[in-house]
PDB file of N, CA and C in Angstrom:
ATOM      1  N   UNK A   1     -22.333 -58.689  11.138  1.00  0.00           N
ATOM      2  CA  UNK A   1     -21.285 -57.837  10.596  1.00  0.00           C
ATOM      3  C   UNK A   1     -20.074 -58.697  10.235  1.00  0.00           C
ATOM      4  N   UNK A   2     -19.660 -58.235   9.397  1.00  0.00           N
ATOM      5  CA  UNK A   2     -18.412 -58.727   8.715  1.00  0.00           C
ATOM      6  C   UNK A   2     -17.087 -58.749   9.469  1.00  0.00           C
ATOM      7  N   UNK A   3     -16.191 -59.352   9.855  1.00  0.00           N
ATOM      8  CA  UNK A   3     -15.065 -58.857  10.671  1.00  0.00           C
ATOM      9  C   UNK A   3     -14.233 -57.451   9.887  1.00  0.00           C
ATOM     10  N   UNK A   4     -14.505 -57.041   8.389  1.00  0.00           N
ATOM     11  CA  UNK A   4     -13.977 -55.800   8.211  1.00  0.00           C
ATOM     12  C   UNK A   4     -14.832 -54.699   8.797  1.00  0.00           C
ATOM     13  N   UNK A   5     -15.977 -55.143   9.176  1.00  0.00           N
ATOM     14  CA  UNK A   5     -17.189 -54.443   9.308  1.00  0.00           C
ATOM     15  C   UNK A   5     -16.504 -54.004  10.424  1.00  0.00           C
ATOM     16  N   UNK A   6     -16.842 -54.886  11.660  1.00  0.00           N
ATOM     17  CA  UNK A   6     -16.717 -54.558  12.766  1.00  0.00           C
ATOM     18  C   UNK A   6     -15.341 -53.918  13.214  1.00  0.00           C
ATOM     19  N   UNK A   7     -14.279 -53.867  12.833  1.00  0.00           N
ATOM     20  CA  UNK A   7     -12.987 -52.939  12.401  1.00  0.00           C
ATOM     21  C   UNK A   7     -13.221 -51.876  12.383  1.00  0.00           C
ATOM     22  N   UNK A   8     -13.869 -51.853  11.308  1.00  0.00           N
ATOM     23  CA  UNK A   8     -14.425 -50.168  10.683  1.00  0.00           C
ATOM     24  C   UNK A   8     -14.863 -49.095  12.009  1.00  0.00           C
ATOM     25  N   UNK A   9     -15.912 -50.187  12.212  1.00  0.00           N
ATOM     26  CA  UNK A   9     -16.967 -49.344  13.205  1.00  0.00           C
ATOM     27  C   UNK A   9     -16.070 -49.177  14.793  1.00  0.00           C
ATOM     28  N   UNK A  10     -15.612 -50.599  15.013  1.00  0.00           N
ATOM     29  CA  UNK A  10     -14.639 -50.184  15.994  1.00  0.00           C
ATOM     30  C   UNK A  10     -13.624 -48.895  16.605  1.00  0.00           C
ATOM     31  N   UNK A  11     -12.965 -48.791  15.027  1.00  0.00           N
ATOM     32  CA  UNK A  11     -12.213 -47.260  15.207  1.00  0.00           C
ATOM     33  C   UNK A  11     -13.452 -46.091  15.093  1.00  0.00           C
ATOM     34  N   UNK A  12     -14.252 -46.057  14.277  1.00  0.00           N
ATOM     35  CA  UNK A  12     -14.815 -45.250  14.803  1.00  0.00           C
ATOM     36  C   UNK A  12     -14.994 -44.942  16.368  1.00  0.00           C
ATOM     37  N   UNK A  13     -15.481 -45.790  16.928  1.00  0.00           N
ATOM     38  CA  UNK A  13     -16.322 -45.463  17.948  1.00  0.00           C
ATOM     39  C   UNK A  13     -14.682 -45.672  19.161  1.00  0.00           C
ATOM     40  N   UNK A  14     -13.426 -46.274  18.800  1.00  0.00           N
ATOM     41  CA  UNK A  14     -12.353 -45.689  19.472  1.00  0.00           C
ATOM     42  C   UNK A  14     -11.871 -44.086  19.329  1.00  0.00           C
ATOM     43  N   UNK A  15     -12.117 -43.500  18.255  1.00  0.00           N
ATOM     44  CA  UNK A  15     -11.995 -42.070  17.617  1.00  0.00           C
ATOM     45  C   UNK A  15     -12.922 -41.498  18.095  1.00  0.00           C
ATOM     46  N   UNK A  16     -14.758 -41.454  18.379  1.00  0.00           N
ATOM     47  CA  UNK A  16     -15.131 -40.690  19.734  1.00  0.00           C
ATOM     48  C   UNK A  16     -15.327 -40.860  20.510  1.00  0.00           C
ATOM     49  N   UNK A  17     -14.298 -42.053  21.244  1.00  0.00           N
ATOM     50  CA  UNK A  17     -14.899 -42.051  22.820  1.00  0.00           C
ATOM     51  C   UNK A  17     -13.317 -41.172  23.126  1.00  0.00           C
ATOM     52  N   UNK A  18     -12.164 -41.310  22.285  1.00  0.00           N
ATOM     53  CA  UNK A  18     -10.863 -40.742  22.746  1.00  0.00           C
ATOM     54  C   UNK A  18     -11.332 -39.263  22.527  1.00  0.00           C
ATOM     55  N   UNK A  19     -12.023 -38.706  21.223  1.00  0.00           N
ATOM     56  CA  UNK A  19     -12.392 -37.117  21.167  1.00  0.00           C
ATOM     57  C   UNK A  19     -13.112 -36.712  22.547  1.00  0.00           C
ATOM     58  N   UNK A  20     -14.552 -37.779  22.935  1.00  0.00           N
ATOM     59  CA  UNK A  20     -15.494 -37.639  24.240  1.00  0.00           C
ATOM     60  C   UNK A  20     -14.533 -37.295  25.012  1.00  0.00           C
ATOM     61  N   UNK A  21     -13.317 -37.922  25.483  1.00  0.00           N
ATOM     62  CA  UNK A  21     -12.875 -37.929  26.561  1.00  0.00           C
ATOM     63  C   UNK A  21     -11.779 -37.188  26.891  1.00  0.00           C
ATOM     64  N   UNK A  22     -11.159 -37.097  25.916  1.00  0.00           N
ATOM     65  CA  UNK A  22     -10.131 -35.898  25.363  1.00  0.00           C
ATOM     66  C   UNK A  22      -8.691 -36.805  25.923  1.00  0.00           C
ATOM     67  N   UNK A  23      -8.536 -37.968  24.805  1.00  0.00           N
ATOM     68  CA  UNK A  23      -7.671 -38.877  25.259  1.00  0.00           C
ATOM     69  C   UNK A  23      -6.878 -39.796  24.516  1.00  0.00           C
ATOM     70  N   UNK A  24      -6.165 -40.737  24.786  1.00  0.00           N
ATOM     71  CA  UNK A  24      -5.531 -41.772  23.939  1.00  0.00           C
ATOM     72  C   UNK A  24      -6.726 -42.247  23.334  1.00  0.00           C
ATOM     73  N   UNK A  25      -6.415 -42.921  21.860  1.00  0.00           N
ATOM     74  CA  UNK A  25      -7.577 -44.182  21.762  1.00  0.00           C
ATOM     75  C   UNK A  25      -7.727 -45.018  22.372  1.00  0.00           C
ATOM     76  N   UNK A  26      -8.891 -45.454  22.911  1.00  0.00           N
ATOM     77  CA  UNK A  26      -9.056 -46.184  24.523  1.00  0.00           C
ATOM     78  C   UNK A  26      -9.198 -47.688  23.981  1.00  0.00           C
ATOM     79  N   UNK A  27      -8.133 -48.434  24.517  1.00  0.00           N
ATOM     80  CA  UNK A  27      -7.830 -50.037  24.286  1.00  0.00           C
ATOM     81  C   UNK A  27      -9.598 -50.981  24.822  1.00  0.00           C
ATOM     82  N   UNK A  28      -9.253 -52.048  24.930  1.00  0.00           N
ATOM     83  CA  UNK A  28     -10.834 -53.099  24.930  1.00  0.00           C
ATOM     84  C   UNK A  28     -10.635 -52.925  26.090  1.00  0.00           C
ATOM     85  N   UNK A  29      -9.540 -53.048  27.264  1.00  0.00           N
ATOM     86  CA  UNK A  29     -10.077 -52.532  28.440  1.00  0.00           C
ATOM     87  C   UNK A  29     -10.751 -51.141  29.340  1.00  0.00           C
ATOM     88  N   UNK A  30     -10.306 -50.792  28.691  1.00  0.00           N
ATOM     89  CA  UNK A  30     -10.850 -49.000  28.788  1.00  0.00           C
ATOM     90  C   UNK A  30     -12.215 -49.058  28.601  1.00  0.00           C
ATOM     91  N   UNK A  31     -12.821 -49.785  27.493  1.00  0.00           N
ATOM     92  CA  UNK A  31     -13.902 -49.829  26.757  1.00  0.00           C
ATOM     93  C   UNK A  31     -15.029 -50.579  28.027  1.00  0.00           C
ATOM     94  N   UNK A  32     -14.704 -51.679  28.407  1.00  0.00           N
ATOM     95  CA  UNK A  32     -15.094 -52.637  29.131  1.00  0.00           C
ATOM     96  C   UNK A  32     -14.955 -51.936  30.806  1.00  0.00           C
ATOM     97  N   UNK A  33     -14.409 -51.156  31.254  1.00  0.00           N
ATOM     98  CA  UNK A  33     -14.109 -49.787  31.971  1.00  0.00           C
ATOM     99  C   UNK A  33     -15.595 -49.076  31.950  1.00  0.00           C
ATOM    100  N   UNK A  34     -15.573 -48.081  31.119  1.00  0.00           N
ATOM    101  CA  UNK A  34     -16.470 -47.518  30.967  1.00  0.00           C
ATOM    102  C   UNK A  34     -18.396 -47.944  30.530  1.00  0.00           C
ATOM    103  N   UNK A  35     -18.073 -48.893  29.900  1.00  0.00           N
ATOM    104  CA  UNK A  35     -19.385 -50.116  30.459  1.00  0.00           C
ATOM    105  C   UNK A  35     -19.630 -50.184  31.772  1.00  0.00           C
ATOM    106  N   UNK A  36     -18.473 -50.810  32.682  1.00  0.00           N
ATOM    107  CA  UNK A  36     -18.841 -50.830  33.677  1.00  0.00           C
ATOM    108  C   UNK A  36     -19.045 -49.952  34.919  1.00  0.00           C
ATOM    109  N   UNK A  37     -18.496 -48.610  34.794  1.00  0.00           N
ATOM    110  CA  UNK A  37     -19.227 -47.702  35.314  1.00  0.00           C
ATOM    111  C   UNK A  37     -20.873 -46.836  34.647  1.00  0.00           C
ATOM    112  N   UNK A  38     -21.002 -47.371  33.879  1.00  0.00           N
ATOM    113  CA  UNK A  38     -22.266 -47.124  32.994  1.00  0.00           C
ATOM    114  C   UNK A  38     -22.980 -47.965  33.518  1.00  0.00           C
ATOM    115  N   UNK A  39     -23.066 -49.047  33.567  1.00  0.00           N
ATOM    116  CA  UNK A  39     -23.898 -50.170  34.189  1.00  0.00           C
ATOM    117  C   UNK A  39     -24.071 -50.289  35.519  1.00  0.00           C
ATOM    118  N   UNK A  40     -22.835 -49.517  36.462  1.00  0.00           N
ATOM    119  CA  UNK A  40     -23.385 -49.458  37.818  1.00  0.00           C
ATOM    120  C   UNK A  40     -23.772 -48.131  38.000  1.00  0.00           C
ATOM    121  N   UNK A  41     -23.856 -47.321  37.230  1.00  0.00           N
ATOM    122  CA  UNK A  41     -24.964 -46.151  37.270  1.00  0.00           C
ATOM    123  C   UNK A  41     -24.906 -44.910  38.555  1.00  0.00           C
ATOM    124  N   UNK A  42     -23.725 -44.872  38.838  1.00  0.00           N
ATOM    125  CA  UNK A  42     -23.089 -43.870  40.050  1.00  0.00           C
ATOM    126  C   UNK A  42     -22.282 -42.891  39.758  1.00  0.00           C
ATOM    127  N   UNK A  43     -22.043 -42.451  38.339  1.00  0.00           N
ATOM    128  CA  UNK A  43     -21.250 -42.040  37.657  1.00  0.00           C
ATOM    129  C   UNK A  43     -19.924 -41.444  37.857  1.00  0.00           C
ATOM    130  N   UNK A  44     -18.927 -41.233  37.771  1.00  0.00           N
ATOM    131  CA  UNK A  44     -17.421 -41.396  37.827  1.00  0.00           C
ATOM    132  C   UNK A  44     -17.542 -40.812  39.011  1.00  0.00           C
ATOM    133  N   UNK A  45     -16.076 -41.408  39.604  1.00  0.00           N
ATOM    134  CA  UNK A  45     -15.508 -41.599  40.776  1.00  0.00           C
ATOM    135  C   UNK A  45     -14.244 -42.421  41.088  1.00  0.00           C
ATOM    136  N   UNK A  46     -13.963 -42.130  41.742  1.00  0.00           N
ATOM    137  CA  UNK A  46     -12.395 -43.312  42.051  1.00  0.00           C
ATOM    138  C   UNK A  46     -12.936 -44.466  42.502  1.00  0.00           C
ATOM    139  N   UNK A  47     -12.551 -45.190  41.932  1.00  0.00           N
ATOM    140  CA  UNK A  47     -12.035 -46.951  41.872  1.00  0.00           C
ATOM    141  C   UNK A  47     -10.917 -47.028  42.423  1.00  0.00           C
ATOM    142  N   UNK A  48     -10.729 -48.373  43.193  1.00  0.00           N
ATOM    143  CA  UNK A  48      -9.786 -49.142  43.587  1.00  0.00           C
ATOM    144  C   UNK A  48      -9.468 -50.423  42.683  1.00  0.00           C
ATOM    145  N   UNK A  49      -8.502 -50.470  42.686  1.00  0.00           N
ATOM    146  CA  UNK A  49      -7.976 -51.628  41.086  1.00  0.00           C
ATOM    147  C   UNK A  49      -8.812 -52.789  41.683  1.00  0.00           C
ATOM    148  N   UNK A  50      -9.445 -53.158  42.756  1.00  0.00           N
ATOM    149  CA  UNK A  50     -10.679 -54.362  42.712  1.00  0.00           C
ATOM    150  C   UNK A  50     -11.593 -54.195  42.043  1.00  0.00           C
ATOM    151  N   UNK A  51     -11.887 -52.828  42.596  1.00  0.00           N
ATOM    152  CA  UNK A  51     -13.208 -52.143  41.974  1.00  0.00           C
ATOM    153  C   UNK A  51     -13.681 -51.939  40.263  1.00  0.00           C
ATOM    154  N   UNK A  52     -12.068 -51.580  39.603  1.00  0.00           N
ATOM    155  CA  UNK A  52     -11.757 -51.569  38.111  1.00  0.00           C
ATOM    156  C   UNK A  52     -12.500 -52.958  37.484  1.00  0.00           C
ATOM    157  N   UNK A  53     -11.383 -53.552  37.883  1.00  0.00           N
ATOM    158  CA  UNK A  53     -11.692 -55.572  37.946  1.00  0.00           C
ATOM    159  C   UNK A  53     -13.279 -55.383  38.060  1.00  0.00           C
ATOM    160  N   UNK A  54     -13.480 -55.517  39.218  1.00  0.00           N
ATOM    161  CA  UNK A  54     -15.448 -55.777  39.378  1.00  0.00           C
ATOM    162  C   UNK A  54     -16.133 -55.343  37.869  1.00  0.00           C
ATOM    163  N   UNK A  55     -15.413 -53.764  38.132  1.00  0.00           N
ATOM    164  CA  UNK A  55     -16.091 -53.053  36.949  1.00  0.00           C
ATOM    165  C   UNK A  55     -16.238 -54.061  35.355  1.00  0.00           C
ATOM    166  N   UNK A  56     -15.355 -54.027  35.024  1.00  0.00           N
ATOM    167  CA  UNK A  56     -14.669 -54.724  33.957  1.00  0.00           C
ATOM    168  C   UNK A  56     -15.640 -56.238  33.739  1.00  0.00           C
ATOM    169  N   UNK A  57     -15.799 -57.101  35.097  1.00  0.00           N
ATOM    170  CA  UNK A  57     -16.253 -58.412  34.880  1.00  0.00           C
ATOM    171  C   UNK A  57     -17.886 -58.155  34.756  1.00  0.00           C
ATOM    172  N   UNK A  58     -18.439 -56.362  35.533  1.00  0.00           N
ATOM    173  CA  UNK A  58     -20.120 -56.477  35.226  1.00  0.00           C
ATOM    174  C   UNK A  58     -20.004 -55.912  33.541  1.00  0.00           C
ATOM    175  N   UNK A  59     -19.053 -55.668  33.323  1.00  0.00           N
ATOM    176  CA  UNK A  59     -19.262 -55.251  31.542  1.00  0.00           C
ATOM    177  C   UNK A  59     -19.231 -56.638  30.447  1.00  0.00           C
ATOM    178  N   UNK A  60     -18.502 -57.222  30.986  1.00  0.00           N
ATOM    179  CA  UNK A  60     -18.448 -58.817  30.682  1.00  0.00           C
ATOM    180  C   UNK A  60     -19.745 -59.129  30.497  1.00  0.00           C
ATOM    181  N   UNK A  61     -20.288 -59.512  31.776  1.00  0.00           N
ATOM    182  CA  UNK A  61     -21.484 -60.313  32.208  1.00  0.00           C
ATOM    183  C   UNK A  61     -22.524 -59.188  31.199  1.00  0.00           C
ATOM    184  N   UNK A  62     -22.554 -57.742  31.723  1.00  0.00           N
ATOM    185  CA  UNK A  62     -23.527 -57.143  30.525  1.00  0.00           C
ATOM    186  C   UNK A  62     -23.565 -57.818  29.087  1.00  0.00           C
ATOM    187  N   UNK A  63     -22.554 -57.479  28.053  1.00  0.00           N
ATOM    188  CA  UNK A  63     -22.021 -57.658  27.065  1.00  0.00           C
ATOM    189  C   UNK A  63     -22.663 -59.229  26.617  1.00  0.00           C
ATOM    190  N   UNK A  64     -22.419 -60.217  27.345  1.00  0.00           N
ATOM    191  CA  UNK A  64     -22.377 -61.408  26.885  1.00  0.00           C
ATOM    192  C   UNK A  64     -24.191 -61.979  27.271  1.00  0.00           C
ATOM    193  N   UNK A  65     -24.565 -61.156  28.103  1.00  0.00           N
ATOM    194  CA  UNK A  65     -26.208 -61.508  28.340  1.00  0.00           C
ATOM    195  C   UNK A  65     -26.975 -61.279  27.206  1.00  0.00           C
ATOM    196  N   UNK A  66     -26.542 -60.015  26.022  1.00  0.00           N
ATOM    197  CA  UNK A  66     -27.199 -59.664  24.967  1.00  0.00           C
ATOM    198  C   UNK A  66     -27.328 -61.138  24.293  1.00  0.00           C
ATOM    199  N   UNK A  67     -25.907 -62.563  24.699  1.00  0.00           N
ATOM    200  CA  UNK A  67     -25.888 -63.565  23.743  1.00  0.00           C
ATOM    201  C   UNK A  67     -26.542 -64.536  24.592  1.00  0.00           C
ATOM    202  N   UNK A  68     -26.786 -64.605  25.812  1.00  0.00           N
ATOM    203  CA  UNK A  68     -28.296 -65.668  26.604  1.00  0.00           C
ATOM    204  C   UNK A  68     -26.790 -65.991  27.665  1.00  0.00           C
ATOM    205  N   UNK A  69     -25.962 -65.692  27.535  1.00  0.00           N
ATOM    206  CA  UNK A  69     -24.890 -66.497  28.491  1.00  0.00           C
ATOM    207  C   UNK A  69     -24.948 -65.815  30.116  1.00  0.00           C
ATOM    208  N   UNK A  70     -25.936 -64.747  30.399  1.00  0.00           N
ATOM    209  CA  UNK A  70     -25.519 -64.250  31.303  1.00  0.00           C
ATOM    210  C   UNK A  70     -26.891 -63.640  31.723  1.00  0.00           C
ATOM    211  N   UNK A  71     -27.348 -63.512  33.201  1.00  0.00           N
ATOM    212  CA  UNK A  71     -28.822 -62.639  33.205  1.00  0.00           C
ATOM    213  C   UNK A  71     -28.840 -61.990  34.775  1.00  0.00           C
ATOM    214  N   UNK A  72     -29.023 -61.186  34.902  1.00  0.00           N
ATOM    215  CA  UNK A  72     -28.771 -59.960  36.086  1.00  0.00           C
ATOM    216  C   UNK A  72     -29.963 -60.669  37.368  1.00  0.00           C
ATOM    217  N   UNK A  73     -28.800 -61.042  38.295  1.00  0.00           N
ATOM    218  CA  UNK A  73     -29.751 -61.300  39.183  1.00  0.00           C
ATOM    219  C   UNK A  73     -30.141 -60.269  40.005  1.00  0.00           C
ATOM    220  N   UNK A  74     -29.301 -59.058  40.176  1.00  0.00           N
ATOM    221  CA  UNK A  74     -29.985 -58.382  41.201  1.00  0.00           C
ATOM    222  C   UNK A  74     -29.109 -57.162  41.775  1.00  0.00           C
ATOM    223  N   UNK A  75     -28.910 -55.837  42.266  1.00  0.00           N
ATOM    224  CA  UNK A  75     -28.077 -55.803  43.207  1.00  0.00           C
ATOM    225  C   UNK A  75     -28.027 -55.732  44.743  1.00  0.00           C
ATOM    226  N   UNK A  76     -26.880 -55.280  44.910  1.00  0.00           N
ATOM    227  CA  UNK A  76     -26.092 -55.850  46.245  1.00  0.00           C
ATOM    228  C   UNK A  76     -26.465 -54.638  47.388  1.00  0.00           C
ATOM    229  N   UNK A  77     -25.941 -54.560  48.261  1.00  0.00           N
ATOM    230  CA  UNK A  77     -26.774 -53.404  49.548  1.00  0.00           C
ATOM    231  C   UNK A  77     -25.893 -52.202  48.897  1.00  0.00           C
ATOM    232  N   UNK A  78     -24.874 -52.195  47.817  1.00  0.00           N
ATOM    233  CA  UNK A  78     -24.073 -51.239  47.902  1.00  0.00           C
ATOM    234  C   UNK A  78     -24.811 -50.930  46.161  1.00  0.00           C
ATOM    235  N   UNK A  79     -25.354 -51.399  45.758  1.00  0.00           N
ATOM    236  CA  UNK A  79     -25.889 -51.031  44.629  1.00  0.00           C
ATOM    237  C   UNK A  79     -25.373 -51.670  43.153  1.00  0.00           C
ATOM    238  N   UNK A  80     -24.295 -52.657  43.883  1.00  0.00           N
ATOM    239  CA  UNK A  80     -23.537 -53.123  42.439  1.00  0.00           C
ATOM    240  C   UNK A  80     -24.657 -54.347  41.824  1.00  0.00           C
ATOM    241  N   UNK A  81     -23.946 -54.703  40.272  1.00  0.00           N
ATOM    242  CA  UNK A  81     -24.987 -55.378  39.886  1.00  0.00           C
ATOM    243  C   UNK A  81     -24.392 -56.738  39.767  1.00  0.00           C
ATOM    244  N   UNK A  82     -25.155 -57.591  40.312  1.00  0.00           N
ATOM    245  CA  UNK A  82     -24.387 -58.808  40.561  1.00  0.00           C
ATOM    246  C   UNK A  82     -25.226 -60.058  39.241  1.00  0.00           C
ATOM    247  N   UNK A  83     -24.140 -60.523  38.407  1.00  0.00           N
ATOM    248  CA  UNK A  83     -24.776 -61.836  37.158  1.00  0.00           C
ATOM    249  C   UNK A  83     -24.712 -62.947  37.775  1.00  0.00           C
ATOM    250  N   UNK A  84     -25.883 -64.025  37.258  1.00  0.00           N
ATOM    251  CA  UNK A  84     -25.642 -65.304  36.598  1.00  0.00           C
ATOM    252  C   UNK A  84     -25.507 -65.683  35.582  1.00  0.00           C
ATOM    253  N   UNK A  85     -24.313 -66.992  35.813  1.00  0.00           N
ATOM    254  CA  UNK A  85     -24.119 -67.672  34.318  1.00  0.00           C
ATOM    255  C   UNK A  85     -25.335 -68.646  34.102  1.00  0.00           C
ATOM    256  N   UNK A  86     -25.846 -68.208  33.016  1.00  0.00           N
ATOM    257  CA  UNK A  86     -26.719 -69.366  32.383  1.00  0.00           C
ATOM    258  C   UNK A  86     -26.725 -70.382  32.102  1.00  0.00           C
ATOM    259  N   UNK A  87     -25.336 -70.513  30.590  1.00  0.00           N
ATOM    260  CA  UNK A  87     -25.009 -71.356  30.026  1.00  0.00           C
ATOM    261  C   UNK A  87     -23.768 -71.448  29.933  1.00  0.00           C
ATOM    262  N   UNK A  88     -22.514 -72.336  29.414  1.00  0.00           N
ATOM    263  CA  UNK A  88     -21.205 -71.759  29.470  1.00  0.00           C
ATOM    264  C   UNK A  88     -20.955 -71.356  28.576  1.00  0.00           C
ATOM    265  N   UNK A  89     -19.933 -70.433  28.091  1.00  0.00           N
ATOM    266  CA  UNK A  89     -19.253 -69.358  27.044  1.00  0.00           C
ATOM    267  C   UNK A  89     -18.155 -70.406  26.530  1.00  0.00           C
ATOM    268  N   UNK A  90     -18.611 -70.772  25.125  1.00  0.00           N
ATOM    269  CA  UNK A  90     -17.610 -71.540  24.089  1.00  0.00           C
ATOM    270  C   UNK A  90     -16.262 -71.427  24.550  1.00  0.00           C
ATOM    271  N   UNK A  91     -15.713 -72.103  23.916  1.00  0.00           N
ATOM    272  CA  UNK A  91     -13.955 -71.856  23.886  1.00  0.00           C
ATOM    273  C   UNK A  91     -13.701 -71.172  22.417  1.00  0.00           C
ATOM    274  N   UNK A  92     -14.067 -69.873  22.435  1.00  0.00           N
ATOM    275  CA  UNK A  92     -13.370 -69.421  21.168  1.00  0.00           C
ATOM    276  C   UNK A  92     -12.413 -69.131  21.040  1.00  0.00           C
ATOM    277  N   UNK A  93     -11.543 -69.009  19.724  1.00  0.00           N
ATOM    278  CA  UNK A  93     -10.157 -68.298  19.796  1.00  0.00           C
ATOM    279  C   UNK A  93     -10.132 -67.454  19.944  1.00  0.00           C
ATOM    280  N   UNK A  94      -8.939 -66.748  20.053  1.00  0.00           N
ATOM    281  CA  UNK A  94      -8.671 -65.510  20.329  1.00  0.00           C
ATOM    282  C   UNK A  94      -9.144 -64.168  19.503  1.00  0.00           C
ATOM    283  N   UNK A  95      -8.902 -64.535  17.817  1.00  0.00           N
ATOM    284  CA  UNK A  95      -9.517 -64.070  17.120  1.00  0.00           C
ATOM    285  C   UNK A  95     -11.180 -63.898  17.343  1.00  0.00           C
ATOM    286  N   UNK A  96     -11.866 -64.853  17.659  1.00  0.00           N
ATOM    287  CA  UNK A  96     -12.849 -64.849  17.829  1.00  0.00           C
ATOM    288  C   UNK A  96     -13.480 -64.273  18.777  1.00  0.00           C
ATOM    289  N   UNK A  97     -12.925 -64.512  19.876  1.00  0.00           N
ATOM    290  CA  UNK A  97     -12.977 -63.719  21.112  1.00  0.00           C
ATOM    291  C   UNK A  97     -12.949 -62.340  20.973  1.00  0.00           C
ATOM    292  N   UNK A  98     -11.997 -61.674  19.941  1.00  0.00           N
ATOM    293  CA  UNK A  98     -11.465 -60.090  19.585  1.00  0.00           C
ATOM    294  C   UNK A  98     -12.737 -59.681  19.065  1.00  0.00           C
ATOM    295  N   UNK A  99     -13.607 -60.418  18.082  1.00  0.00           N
ATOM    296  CA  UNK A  99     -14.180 -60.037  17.098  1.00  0.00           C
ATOM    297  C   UNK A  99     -15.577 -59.896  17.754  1.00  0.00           C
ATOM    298  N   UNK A 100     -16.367 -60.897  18.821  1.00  0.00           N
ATOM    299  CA  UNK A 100     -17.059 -60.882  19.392  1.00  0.00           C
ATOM    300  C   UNK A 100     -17.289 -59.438  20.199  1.00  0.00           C
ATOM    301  N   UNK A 101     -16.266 -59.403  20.794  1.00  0.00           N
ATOM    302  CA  UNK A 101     -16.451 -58.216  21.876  1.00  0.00           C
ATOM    303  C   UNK A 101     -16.402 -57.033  21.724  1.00  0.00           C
ATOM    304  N   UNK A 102     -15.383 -57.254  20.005  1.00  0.00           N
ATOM    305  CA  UNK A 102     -15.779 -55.668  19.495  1.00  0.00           C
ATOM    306  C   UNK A 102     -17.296 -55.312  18.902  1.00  0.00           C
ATOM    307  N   UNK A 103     -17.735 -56.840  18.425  1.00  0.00           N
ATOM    308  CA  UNK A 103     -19.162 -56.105  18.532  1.00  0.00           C
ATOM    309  C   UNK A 103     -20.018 -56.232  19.190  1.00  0.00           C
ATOM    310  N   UNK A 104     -19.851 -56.539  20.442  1.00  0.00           N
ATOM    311  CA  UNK A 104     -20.713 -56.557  21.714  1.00  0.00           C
ATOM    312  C   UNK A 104     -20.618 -54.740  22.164  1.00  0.00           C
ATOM    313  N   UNK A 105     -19.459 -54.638  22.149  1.00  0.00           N
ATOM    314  CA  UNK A 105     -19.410 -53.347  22.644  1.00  0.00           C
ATOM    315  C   UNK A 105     -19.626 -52.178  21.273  1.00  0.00           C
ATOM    316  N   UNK A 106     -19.363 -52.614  20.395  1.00  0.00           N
ATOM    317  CA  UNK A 106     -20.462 -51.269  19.119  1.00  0.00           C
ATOM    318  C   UNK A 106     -21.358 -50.859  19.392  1.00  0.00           C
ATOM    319  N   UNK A 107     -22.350 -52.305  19.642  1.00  0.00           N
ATOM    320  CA  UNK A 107     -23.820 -52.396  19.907  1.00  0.00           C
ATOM    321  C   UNK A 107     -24.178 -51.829  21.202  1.00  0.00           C
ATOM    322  N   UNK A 108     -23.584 -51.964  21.873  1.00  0.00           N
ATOM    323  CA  UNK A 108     -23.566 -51.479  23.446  1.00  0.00           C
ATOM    324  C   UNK A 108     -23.555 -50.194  23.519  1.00  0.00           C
ATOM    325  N   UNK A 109     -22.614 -49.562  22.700  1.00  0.00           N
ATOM    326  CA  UNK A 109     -22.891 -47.920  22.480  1.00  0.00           C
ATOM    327  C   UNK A 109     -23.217 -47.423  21.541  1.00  0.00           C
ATOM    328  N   UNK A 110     -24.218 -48.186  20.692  1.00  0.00           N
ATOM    329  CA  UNK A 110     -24.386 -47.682  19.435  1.00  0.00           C
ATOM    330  C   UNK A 110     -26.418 -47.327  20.135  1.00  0.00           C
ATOM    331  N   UNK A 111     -26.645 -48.863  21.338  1.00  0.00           N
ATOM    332  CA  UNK A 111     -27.384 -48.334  22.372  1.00  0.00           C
ATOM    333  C   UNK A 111     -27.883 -47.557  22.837  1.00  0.00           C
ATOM    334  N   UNK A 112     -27.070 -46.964  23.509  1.00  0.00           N
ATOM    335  CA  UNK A 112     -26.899 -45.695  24.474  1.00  0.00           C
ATOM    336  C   UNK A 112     -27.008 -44.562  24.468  1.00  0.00           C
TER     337      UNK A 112
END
């Protein structure tokens, strides 16, 4: 996808997860949020701002395994899902970084 591409599709899919949810348009952390209670599969509940964090870094580790950088070893007695790094994750810019993750996460709920 094109970086206008992935723009495009981006607001879309910020326009129904804010309609889904009946809410602000939900920023890349919000997004990366809701991955990660999707991925630990217990469905909503209160978090503790560690727990957010945790959340947030298994949406990471999801997200970036689609690119070989990351692969699910297993979970934990409490059910969370715990990654390994494979390989290391470039130094991209920031731009790049933006552009990546918006379409990690399209694909992620385009998924689902």
């Amino acid at each position: 996808m094109t970086p206008a591409e992935i723009n495009a599709k981006w607001k879309v899919l910020q326009e129904q997860i804010a309609k889904d949810f009946d809410t602000d348009l939900p920023d890349m952390k919000v997004m990366l949020f809701l991955i990660g209670v999707q991925e630990l599969g217990k469905g909503p509940a209160k978090f503790s701002k560690r727990q957010k964090e945790e959340l947030m870094h298994i949406a990471n580790c999801r997200l970036f395994s689609e690119l070989g950088f990351y692969e699910l070893e297993g979970l934990d007695q409490d059910g969370w899902p715990h990654w390994k790094l494979i390989k290391p994750i470039p130094a991209y810019t920031l731009l790049e970084q933006e552009m990546i993750m918006r379409s990690l996460i399209i694909t992620y709920f385009d998924s689902i």
